[in-house]
Protein backbone atom coordinates (compact mmCIF):
# COMPACT_ATOMS: atom_id res chain seq x y z
CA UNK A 1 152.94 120.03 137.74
CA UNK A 2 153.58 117.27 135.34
CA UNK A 3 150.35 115.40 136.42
CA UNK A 4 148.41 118.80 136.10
CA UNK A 5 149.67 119.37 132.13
CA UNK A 6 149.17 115.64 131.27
CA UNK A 7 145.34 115.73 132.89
CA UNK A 8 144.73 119.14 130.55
CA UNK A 9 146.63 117.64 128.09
CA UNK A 10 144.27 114.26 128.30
CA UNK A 11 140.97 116.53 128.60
CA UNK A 12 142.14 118.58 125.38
CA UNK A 13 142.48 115.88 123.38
CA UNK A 14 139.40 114.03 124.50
CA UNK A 15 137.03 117.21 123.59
CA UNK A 16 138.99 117.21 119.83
CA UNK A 17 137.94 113.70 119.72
CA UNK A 18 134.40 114.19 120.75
CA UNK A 19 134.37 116.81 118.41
CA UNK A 20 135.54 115.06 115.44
CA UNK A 21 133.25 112.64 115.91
CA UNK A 22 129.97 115.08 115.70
CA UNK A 23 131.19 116.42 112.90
CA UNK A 24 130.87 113.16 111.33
CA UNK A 25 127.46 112.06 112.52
CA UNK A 26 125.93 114.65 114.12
CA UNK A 27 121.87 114.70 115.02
CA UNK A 28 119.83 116.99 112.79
CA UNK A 29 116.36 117.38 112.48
CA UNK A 30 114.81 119.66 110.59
CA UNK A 31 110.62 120.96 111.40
CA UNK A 32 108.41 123.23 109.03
CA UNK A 33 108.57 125.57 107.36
CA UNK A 34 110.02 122.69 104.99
CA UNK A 35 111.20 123.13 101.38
CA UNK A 36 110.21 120.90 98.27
CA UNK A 37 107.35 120.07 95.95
CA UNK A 38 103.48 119.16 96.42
CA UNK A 39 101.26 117.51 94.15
CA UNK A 40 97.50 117.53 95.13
CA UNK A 41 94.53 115.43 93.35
CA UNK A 42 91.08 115.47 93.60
CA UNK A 43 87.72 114.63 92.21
CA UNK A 44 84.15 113.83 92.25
CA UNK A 45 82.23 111.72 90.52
CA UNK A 46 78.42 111.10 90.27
CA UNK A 47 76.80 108.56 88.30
CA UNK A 48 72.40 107.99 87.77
CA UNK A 49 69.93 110.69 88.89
CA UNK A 50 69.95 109.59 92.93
CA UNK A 51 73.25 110.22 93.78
CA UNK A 52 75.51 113.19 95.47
CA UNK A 53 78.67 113.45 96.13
CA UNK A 54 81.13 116.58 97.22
CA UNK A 55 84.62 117.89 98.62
CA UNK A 56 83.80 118.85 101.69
CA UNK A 57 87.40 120.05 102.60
CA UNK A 58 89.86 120.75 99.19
CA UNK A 59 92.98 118.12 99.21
CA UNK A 60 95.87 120.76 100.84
CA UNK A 61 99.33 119.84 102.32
CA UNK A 62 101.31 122.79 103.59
CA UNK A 63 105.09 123.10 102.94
CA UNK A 64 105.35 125.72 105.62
CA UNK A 65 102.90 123.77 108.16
CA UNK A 66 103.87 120.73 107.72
CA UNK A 67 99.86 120.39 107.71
CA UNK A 68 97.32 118.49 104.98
CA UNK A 69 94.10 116.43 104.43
CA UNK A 70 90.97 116.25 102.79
CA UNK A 71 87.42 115.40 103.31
CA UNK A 72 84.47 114.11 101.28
CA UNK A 73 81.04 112.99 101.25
CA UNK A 74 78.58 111.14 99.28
CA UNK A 75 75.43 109.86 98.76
CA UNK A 76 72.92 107.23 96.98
CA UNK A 77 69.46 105.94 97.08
CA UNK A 78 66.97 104.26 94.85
CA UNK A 79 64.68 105.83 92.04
CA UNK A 80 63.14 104.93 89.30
CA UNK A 81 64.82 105.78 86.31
CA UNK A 82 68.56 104.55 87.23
CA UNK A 83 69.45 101.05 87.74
CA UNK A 84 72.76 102.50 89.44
CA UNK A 85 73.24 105.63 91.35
CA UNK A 86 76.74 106.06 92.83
CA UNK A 87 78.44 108.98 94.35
CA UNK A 88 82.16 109.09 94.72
CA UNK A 89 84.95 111.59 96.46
CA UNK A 90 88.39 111.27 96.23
CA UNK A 91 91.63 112.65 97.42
CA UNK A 92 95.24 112.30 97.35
CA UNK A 93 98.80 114.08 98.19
CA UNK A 94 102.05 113.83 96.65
CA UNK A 95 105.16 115.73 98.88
CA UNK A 96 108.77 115.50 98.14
CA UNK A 97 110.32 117.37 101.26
CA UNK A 98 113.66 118.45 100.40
CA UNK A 99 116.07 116.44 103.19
CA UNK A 100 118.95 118.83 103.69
CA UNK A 101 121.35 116.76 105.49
CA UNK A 102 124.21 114.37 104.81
CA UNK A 103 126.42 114.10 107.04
CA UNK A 104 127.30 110.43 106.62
CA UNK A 105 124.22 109.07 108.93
CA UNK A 106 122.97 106.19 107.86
CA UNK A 107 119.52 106.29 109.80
CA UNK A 108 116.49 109.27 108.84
CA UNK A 109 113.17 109.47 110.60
CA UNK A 110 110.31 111.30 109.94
CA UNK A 111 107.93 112.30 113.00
CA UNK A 112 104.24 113.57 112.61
CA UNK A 113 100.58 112.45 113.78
CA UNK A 114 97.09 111.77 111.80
CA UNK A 115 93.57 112.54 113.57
CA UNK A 116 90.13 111.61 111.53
CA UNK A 117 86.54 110.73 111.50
CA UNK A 118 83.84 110.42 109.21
CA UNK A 119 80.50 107.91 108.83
CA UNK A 120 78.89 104.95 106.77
CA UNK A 121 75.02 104.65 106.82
CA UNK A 122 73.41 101.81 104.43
CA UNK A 123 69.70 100.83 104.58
CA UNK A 124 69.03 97.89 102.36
CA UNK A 125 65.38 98.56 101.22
CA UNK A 126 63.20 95.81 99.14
CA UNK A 127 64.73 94.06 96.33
CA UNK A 128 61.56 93.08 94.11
CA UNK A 129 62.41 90.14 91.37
CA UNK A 130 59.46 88.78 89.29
CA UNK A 131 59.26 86.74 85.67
CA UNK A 132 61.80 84.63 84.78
CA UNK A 133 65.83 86.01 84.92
CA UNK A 134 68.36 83.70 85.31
CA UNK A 135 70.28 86.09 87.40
CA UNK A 136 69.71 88.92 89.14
CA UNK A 137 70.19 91.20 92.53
CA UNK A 138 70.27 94.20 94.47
CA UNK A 139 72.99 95.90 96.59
CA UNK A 140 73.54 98.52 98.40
CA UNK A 141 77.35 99.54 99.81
CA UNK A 142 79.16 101.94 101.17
CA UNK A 143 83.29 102.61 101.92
CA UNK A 144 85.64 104.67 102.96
CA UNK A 145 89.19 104.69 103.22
CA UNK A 146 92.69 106.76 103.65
CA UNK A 147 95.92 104.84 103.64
CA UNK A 148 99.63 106.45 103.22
CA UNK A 149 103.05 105.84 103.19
CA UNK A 150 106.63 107.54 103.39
CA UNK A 151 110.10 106.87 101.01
CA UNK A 152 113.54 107.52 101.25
CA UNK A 153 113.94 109.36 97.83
CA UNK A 154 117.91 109.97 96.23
CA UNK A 155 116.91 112.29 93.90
CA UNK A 156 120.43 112.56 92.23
CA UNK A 157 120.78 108.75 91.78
CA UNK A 158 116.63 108.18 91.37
CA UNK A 159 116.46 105.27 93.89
CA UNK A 160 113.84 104.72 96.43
CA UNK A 161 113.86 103.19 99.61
CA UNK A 162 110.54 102.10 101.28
CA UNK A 163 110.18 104.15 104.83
CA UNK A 164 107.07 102.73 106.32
CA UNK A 165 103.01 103.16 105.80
CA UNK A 166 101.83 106.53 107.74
CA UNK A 167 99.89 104.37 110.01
CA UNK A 168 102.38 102.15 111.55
CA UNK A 169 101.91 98.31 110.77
CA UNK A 170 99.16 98.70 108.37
CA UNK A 171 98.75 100.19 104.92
CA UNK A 172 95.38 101.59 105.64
CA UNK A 173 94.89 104.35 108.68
CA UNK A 174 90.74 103.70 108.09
CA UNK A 175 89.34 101.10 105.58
CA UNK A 176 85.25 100.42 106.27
CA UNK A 177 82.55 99.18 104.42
CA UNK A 178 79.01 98.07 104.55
CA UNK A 179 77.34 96.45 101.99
CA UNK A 180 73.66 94.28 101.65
CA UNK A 181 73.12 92.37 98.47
CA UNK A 182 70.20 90.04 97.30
CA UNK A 183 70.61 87.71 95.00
CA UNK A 184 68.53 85.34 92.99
CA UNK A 185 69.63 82.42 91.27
CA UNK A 186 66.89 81.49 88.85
CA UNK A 187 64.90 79.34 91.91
CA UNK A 188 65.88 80.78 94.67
CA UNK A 189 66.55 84.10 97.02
CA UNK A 190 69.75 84.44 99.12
CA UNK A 191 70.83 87.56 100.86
CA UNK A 192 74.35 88.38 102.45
CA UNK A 193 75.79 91.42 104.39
CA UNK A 194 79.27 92.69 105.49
CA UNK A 195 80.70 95.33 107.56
CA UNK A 196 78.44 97.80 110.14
CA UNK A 197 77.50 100.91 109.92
CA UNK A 198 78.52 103.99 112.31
CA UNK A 199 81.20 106.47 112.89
CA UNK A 200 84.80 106.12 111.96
CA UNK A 201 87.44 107.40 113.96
CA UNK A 202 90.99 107.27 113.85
CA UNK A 203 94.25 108.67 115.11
CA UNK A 204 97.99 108.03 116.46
CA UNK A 205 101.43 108.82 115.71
CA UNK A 206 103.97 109.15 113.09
CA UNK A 207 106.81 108.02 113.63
CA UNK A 208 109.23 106.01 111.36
CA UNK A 209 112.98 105.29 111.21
CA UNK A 210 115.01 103.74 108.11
CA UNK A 211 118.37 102.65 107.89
CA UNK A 212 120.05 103.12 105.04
CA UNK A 213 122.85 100.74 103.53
CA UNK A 214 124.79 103.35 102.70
CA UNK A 215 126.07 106.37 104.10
CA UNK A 216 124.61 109.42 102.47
CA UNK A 217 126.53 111.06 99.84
CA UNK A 218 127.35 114.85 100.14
CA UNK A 219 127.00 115.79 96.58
CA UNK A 220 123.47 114.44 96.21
CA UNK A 221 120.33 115.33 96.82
CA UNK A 222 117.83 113.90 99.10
CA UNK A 223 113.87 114.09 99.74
CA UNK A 224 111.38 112.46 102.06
CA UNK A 225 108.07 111.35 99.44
CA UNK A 226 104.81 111.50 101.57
CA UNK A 227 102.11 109.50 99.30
CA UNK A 228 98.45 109.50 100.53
CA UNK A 229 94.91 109.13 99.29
CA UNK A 230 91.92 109.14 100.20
CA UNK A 231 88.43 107.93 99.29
CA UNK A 232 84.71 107.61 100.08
CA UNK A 233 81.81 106.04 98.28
CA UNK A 234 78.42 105.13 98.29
CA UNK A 235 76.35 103.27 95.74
CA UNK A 236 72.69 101.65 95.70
CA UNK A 237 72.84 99.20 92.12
CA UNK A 238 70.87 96.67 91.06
CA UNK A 239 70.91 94.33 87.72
CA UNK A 240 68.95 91.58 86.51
CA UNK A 241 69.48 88.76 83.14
CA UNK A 242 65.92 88.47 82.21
CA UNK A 243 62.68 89.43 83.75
CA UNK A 244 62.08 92.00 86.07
CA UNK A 245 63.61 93.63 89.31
CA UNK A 246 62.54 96.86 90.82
CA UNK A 247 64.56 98.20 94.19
CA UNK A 248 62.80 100.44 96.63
CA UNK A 249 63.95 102.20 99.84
CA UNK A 250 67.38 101.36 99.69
CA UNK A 251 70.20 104.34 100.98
CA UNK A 252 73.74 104.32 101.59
CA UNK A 253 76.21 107.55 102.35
CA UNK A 254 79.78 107.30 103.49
CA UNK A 255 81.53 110.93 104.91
CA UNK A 256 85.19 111.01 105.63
CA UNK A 257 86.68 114.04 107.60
CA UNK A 258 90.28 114.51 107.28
CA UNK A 259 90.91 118.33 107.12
CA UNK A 260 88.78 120.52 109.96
CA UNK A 261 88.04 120.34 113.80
CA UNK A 262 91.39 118.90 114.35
CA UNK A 263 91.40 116.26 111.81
CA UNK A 264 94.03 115.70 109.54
CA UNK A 265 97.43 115.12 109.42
CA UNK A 266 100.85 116.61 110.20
CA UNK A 267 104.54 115.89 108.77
CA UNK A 268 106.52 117.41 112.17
CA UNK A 269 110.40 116.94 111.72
CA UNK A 270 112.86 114.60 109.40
CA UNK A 271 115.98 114.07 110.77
CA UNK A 272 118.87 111.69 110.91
CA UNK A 273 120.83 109.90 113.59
């Protein structure tokens, strides 16, 4: 009988213990709807009479999704009258999502997944030079790119911790360009080239821990900041120091998709551990 009250005995106090010790650093994660603040930028910008450019998707992050992107596209091409047609699109989105735990954890995550695609197209066309000009050439160039990252925000103290870039390892989740320039140096021609032209596509996880030196403090206030732009932009330009130059044929367009047909990206839980 004694053995039988010193076993319950033994399991009683082995199920306070485990108890006590959730209560101090229990697992929470939290998934949308979330609660916080969203800042959202965008803008176009055209420049000479050859040019387009155009939201193709409005910059949107959703507090009760946990969903956001943007997409763009732009064009340029030679013509007479400009020297420098450019089109230009971008994007970006600013989140604070409130982080409503503290329970003394030392470790937060945030969990999610990006998905986008988009194009660059260039066609270098004829870069005339005649007289005399010391300098002069003709390019034509195309880019797009989306990079993000996440922060560990104390709102009550105002520090910020560094999380991790959206994409993993690298600051950028796309960064292309194309570009063909010809150049003349006063006695000769030279002409170089970068980057291909094609579709862009990319996608993959989120999904970043951080360790904080400190345990959280129960009287403040805490927020995982989501920071990302993006940008596209295509531009046919040519310039000359003396003489003449004229620039015929030459294209370039650079799309970015980021919002629709599954593209896009998605903030899915915070948590701590």
């Amino acid at each position: 009988m004694a053995g039988g009250t010193g076993l319950v005995a033994a399991v009683s106090l082995l199920m306070v213990l485990t108890s006590a010790a959730s209560a101090v650093h229990p697992n929470a994660s939290h998934t949308a709807p979330f609660k916080g603040s969203v800042t959202l930028s965008q803008s176009v910008s055209i420049s000479g009479g050859c040019a387009h450019a155009k939201l193709t998707a409005k910059t949107a992050f959703s507090l009760h999704t946990g969903n956001g992107g943007f997409s763009g596209a732009d064009n340029a091409a030679t013509c007479k009258s400009f020297n420098s047609n450019f089109g230009e699109v971008q994007g970006g989105i600013n989140a604070y999502i409130n982080a409503p735990f503290h329970k003394g954890s030392t470790t937060v995550y945030v969990n999610g997944s990006y998905a986008l695609s988009g194009t660059l197209a260039t066609t270098p066309g004829t870069c005339k030079i005649s007289g005399s000009p010391s300098y002069a050439y003709c390019e034509d160039y195309a880019a797009a790119y989306l990079y993000g990252y996440a922060y560990w925000d104390d709102l009550t103290s105002g520090s910020l911790y560094f999380i991790g870039y959206l994409g993993g390892s690298s600051f950028y989740l796309v960064s292309n360009t194309t570009y063909n320039q010809t150049y003349w140096t006063g006695s000769s021609y030279s002409n170089s080239s970068s980057g291909t032209a094609g579709p862009i596509t990319a996608s993959g996880t989120i999904a970043m821990t951080y360790t904080l030196a400190t345990n959280m403090v129960k009287t403040h206030k805490y927020a995982i900041y989501v920071d990302l732009y993006g940008y596209t932009f295509a531009e046919v330009y040519y310039y000359h120091n003396g003489g003449t130059v004229t620039y015929t044929g030459a294209t370039a367009a650079s799309a970015i998709n980021f919002a629709t047909l599954g593209n896009g990206f998605s903030i899915t839980s915070i948590g701590e551990s």
